[in-house]
N, C-alpha and C. Protein backbone atom coordinates (compact mmCIF):
# COMPACT_ATOMS: atom_id res chain seq x y z
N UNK A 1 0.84 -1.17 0.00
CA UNK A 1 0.00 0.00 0.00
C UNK A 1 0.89 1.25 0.00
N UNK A 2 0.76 2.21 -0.71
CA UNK A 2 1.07 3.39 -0.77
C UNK A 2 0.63 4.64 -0.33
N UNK A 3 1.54 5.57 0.49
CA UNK A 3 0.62 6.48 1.26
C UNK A 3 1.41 7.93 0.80
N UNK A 4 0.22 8.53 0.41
CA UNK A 4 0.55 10.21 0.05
C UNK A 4 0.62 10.77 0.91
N UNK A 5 1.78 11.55 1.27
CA UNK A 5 2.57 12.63 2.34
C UNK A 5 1.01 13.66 2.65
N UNK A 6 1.15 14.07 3.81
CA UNK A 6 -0.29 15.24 3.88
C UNK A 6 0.11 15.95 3.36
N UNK A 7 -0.32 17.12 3.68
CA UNK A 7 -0.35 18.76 3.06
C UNK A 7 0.67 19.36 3.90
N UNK A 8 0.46 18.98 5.32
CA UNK A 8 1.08 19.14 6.55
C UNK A 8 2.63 19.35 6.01
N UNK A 9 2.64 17.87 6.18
CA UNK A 9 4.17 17.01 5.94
C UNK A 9 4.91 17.65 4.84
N UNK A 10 4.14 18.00 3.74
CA UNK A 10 4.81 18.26 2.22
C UNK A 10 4.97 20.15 2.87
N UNK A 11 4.13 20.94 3.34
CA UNK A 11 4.43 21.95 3.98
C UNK A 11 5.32 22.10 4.59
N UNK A 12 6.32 20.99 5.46
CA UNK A 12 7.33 21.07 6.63
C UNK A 12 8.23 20.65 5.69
N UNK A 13 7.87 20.03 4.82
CA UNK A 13 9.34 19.55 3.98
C UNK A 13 9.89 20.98 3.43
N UNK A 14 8.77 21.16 2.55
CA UNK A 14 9.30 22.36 1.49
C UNK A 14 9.78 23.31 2.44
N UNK A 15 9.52 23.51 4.03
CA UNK A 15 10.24 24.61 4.26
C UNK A 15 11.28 24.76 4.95
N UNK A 16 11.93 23.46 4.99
CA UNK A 16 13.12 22.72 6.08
C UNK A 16 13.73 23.01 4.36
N UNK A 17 13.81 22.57 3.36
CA UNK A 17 14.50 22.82 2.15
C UNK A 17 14.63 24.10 1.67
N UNK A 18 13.96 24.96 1.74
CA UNK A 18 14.16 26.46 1.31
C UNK A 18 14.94 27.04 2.38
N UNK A 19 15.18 26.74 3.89
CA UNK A 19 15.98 26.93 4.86
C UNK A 19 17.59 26.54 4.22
N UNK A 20 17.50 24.96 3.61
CA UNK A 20 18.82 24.36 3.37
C UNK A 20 19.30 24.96 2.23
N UNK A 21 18.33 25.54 1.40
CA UNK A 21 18.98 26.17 -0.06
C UNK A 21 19.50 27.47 0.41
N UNK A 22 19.07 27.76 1.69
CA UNK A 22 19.45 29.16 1.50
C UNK A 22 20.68 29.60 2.57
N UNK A 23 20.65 28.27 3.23
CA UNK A 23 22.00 28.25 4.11
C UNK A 23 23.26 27.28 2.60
N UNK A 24 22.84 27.21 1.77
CA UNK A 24 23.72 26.78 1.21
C UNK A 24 24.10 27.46 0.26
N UNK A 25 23.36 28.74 -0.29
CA UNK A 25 23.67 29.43 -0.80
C UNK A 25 24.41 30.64 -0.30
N UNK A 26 24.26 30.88 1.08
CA UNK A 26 25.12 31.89 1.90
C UNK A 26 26.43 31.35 2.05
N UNK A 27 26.79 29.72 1.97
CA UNK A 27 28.41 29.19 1.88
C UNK A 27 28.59 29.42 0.48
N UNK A 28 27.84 29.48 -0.21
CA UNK A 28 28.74 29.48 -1.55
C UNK A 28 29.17 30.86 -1.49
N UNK A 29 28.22 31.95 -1.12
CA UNK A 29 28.58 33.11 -1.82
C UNK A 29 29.76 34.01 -0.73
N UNK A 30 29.72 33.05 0.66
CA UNK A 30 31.09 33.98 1.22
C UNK A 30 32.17 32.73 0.42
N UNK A 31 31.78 31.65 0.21
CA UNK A 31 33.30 30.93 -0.78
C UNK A 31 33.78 31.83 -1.67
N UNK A 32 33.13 32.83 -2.20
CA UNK A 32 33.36 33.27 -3.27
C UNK A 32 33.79 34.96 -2.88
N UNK A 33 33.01 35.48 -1.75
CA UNK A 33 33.43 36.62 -1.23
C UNK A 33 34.89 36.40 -0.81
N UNK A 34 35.19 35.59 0.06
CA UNK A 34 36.47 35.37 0.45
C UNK A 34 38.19 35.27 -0.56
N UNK A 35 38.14 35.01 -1.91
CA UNK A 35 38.73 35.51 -3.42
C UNK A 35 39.75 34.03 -3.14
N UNK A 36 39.78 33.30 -2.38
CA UNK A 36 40.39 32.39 -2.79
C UNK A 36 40.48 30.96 -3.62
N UNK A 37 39.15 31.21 -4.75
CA UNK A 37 38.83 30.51 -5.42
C UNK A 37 39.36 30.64 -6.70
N UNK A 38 39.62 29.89 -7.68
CA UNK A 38 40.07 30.51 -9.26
C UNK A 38 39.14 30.82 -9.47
N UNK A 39 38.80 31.49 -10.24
CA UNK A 39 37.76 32.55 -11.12
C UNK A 39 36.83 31.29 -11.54
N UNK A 40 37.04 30.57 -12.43
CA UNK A 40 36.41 29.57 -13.11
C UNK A 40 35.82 28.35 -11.70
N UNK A 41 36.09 28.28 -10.79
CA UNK A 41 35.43 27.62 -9.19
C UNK A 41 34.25 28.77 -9.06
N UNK A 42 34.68 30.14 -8.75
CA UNK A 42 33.90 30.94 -8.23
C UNK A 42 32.38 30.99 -9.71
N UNK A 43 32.74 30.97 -10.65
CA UNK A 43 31.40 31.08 -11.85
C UNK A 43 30.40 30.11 -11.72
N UNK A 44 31.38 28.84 -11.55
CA UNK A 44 30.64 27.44 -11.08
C UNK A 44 29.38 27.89 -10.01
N UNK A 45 30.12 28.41 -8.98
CA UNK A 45 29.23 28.17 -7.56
C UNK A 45 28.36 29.65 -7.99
N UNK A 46 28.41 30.59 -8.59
CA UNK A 46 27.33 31.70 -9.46
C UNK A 46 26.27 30.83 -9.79
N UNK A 47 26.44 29.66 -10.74
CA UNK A 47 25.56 29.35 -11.30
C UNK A 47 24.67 28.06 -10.10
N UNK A 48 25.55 27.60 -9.11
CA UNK A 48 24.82 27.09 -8.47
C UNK A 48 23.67 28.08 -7.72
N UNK A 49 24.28 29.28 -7.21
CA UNK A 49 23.70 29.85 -6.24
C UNK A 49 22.13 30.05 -7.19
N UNK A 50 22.34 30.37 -8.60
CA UNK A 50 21.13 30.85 -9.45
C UNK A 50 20.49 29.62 -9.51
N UNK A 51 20.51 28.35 -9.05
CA UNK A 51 19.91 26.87 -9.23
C UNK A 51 19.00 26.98 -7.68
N UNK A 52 19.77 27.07 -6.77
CA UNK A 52 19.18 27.34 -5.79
C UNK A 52 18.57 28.35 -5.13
N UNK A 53 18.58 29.29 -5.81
CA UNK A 53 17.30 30.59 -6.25
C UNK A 53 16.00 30.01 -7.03
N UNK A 54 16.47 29.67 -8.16
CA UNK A 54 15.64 28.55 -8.86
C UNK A 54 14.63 27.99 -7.80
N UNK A 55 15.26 26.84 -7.30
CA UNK A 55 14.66 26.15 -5.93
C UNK A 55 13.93 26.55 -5.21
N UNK A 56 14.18 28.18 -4.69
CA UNK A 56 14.01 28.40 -3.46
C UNK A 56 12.13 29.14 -3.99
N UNK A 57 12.40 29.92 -5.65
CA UNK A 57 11.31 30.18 -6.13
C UNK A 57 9.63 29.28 -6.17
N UNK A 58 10.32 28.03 -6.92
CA UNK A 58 9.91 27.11 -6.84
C UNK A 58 9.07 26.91 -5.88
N UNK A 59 10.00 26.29 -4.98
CA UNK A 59 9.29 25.49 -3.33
C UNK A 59 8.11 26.57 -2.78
N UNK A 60 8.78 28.36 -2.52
CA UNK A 60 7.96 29.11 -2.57
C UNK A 60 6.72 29.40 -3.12
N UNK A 61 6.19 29.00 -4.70
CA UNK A 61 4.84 29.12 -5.16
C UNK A 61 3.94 27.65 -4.97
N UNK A 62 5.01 26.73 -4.50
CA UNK A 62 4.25 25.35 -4.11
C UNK A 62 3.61 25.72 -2.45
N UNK A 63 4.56 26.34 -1.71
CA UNK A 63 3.94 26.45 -0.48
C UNK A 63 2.51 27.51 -0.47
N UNK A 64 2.81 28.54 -1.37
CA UNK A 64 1.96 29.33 -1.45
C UNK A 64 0.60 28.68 -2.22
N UNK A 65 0.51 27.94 -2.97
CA UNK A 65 -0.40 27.05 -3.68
C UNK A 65 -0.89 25.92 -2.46
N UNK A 66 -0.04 25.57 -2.23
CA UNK A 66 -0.72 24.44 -0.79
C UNK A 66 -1.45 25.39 0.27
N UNK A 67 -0.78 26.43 0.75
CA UNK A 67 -1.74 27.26 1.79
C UNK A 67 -2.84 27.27 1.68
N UNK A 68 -3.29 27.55 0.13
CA UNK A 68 -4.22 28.19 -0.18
C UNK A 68 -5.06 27.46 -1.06
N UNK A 69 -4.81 25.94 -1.29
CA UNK A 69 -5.75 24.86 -1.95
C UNK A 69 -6.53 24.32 -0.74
């Protein structure tokens, strides 16, 4: 048998993950404040930080859609 997560549960997830994207995006971007990266490390973790913006958008219009279904 298979059981679908509540509304609850999928609510606490998405917002324990927009917490982790965004503590993980504050290490990338002092990795990168700090200049001891090669240039081409530091672009890398740019484009992560814009993935996990991505993410953080995301999770955001799902929570806002669950509030309010």
């Amino acid at each position: 048998m298979i059981f679908k997560k509540s509304v609850k549960t999928q609510i606490e997830e998405a917002e324990k993950e927009i917490d982790d994207c965004i503590e993980a995006k504050e290490v990338l971007d002092n990795a990168i404040k700090c200049g001891f990266l090669f240039d081409k490390h530091s672009l890398v973790c740019q484009e992560w930080i814009k993935e996990y913006n991505h993410r953080i958008e995301y999770l955001k219009n799902f929570l806002e859609g669950a509030r309010n279904g």
